[in-house]
N, C-alpha and C. Protein backbone atom coordinates (compact mmCIF):
# COMPACT_ATOMS: atom_id res chain seq x y z
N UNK A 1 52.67 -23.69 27.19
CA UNK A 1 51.27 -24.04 27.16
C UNK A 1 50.39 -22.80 27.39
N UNK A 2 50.80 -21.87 27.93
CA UNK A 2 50.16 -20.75 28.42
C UNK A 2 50.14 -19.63 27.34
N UNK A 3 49.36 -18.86 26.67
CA UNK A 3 49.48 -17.82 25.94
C UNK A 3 49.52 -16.56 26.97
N UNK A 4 49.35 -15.42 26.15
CA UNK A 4 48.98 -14.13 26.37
C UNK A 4 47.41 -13.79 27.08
N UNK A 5 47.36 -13.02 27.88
CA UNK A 5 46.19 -13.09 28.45
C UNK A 5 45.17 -12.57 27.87
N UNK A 6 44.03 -12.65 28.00
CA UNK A 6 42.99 -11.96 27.03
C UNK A 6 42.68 -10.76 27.31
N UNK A 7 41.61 -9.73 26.68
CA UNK A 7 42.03 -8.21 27.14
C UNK A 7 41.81 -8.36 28.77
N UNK A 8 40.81 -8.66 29.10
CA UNK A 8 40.95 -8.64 30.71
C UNK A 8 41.71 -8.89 32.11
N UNK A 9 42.61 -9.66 31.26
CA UNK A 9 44.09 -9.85 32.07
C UNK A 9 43.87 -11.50 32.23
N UNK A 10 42.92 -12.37 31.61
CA UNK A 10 42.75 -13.05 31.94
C UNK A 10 43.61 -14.69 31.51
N UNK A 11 44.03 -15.82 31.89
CA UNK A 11 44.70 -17.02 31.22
C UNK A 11 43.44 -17.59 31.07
N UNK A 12 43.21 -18.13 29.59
CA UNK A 12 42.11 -18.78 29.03
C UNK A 12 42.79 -20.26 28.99
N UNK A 13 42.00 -20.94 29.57
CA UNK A 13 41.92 -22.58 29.42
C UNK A 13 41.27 -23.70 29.22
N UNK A 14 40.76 -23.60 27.65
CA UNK A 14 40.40 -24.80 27.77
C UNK A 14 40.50 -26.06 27.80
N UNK A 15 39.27 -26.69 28.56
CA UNK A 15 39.21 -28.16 28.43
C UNK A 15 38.34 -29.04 28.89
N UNK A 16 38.85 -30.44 28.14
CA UNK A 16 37.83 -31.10 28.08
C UNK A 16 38.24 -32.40 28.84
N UNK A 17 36.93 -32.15 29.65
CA UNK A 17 36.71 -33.19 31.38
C UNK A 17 36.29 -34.52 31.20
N UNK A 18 35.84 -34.97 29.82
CA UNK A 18 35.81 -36.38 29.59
C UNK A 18 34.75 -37.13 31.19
N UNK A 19 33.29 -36.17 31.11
CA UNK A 19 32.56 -36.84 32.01
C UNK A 19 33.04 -36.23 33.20
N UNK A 20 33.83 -35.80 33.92
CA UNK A 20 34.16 -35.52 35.16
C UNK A 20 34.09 -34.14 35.58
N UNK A 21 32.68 -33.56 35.01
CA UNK A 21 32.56 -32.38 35.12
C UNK A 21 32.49 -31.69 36.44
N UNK A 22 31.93 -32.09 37.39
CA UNK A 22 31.83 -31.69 38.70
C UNK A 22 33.08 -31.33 39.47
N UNK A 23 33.90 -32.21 39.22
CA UNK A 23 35.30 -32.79 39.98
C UNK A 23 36.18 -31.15 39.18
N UNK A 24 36.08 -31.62 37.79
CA UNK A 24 36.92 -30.42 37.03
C UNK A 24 36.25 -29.01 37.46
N UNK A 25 35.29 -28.46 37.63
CA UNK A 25 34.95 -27.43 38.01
C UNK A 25 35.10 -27.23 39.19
N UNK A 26 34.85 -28.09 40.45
CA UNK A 26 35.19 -27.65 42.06
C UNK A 26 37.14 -27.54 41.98
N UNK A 27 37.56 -28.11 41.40
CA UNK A 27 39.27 -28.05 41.43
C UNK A 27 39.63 -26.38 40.57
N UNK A 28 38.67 -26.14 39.62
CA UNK A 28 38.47 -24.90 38.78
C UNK A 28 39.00 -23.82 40.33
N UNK A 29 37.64 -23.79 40.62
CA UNK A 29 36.77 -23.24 41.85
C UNK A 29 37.66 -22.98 42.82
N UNK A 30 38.43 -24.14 43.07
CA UNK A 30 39.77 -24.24 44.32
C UNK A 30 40.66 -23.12 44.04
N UNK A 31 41.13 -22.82 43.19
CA UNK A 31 42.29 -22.13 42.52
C UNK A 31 41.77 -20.75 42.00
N UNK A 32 40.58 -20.49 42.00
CA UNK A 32 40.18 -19.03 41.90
C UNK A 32 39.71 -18.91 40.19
N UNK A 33 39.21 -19.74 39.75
CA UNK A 33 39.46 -19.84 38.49
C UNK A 33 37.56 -19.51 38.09
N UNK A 34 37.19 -18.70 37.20
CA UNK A 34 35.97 -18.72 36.25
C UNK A 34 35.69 -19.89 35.52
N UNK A 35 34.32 -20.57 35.58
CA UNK A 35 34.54 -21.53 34.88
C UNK A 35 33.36 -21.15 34.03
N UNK A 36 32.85 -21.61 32.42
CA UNK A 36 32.13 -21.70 31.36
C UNK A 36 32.50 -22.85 30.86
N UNK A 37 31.08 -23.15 30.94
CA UNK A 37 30.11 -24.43 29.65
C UNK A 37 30.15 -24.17 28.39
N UNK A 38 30.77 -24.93 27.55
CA UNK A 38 30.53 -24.77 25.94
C UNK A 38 30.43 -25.77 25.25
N UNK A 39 29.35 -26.55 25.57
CA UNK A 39 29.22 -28.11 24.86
C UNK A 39 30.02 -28.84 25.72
N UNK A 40 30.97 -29.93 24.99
CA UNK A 40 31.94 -30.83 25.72
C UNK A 40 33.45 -30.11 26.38
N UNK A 41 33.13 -28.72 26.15
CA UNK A 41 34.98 -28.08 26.62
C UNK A 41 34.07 -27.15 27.68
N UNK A 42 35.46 -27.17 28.63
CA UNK A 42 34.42 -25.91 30.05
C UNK A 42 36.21 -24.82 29.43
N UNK A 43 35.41 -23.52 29.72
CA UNK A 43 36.46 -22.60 29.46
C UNK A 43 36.84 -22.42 30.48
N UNK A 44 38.09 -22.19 31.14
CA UNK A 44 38.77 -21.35 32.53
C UNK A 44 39.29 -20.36 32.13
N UNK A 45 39.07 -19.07 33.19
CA UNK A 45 39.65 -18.04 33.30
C UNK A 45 40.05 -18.02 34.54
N UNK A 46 41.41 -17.91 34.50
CA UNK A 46 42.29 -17.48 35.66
C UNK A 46 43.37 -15.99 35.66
N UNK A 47 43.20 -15.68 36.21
CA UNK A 47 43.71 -14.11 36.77
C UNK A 47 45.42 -14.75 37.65
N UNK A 48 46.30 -14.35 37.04
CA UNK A 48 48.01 -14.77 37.69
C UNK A 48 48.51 -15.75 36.80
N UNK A 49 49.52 -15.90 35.93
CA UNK A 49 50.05 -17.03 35.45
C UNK A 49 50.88 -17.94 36.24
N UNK A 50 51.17 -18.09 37.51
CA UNK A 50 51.64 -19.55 38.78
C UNK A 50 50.28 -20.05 39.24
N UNK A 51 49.10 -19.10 38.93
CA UNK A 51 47.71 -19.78 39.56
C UNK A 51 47.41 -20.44 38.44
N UNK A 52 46.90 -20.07 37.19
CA UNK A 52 47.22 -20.79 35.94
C UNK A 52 48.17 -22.11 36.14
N UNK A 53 49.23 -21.97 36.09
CA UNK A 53 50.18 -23.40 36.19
C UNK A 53 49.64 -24.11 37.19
N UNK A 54 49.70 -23.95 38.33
CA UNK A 54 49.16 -24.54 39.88
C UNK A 54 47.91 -25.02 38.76
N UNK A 55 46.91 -24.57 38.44
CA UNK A 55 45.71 -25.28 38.32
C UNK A 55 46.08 -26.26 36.94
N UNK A 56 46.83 -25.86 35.49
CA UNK A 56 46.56 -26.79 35.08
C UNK A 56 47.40 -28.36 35.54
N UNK A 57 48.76 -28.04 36.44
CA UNK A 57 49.15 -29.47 36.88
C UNK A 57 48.04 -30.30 37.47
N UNK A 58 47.26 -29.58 38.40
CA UNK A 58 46.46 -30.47 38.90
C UNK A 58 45.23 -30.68 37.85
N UNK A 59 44.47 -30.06 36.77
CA UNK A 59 43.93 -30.97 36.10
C UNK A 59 44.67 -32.00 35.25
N UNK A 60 45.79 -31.67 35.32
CA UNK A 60 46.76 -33.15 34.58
C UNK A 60 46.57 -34.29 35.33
N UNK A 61 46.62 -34.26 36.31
CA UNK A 61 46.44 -35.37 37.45
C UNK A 61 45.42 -35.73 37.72
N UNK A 62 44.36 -35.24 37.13
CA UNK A 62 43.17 -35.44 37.07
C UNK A 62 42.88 -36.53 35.41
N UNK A 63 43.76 -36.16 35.04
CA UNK A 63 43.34 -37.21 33.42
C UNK A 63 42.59 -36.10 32.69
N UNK A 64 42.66 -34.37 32.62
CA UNK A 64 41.86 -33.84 31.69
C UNK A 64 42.75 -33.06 30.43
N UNK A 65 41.75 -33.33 29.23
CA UNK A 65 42.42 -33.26 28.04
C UNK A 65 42.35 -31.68 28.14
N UNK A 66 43.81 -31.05 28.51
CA UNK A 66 43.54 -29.30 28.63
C UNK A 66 44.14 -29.01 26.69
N UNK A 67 43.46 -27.93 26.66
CA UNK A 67 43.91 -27.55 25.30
C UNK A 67 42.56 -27.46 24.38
N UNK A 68 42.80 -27.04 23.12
CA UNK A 68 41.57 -26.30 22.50
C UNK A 68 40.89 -27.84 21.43
């Protein structure tokens, strides 16, 4: 699920919060993660690929559609 990082070293993730934007961004937030608005998808940037994993299990458990 995870690609290559972008030039900044960064794991790009998007997704889409289906309304639960607040919730998906403070859990973002928890995990050290950048978050961006782009219409209905919020982008994450996370710095470490186990912080990456750690965060997207828990937006799984959250019900959010991760992916582009």
């Amino acid at each position: 699920m995870l690609r290559k990082t972008d030039p900044k070293g960064y794991y790009v993730i998007p997704v889409r919060p289906r309304g639960n934007y607040e919730q998906v961004e403070e859990t973002a937030r928890l995990h050290g993660a950048q978050v961006e608005k782009a219409g209905d998808v919020m982008i994450l940037r996370v710095k470490g690929r186990s912080r990456a994993k750690r965060l997207i299990a828990a937006l799984t458990k959250l019900g959010v559609e991760i992916g582009p």
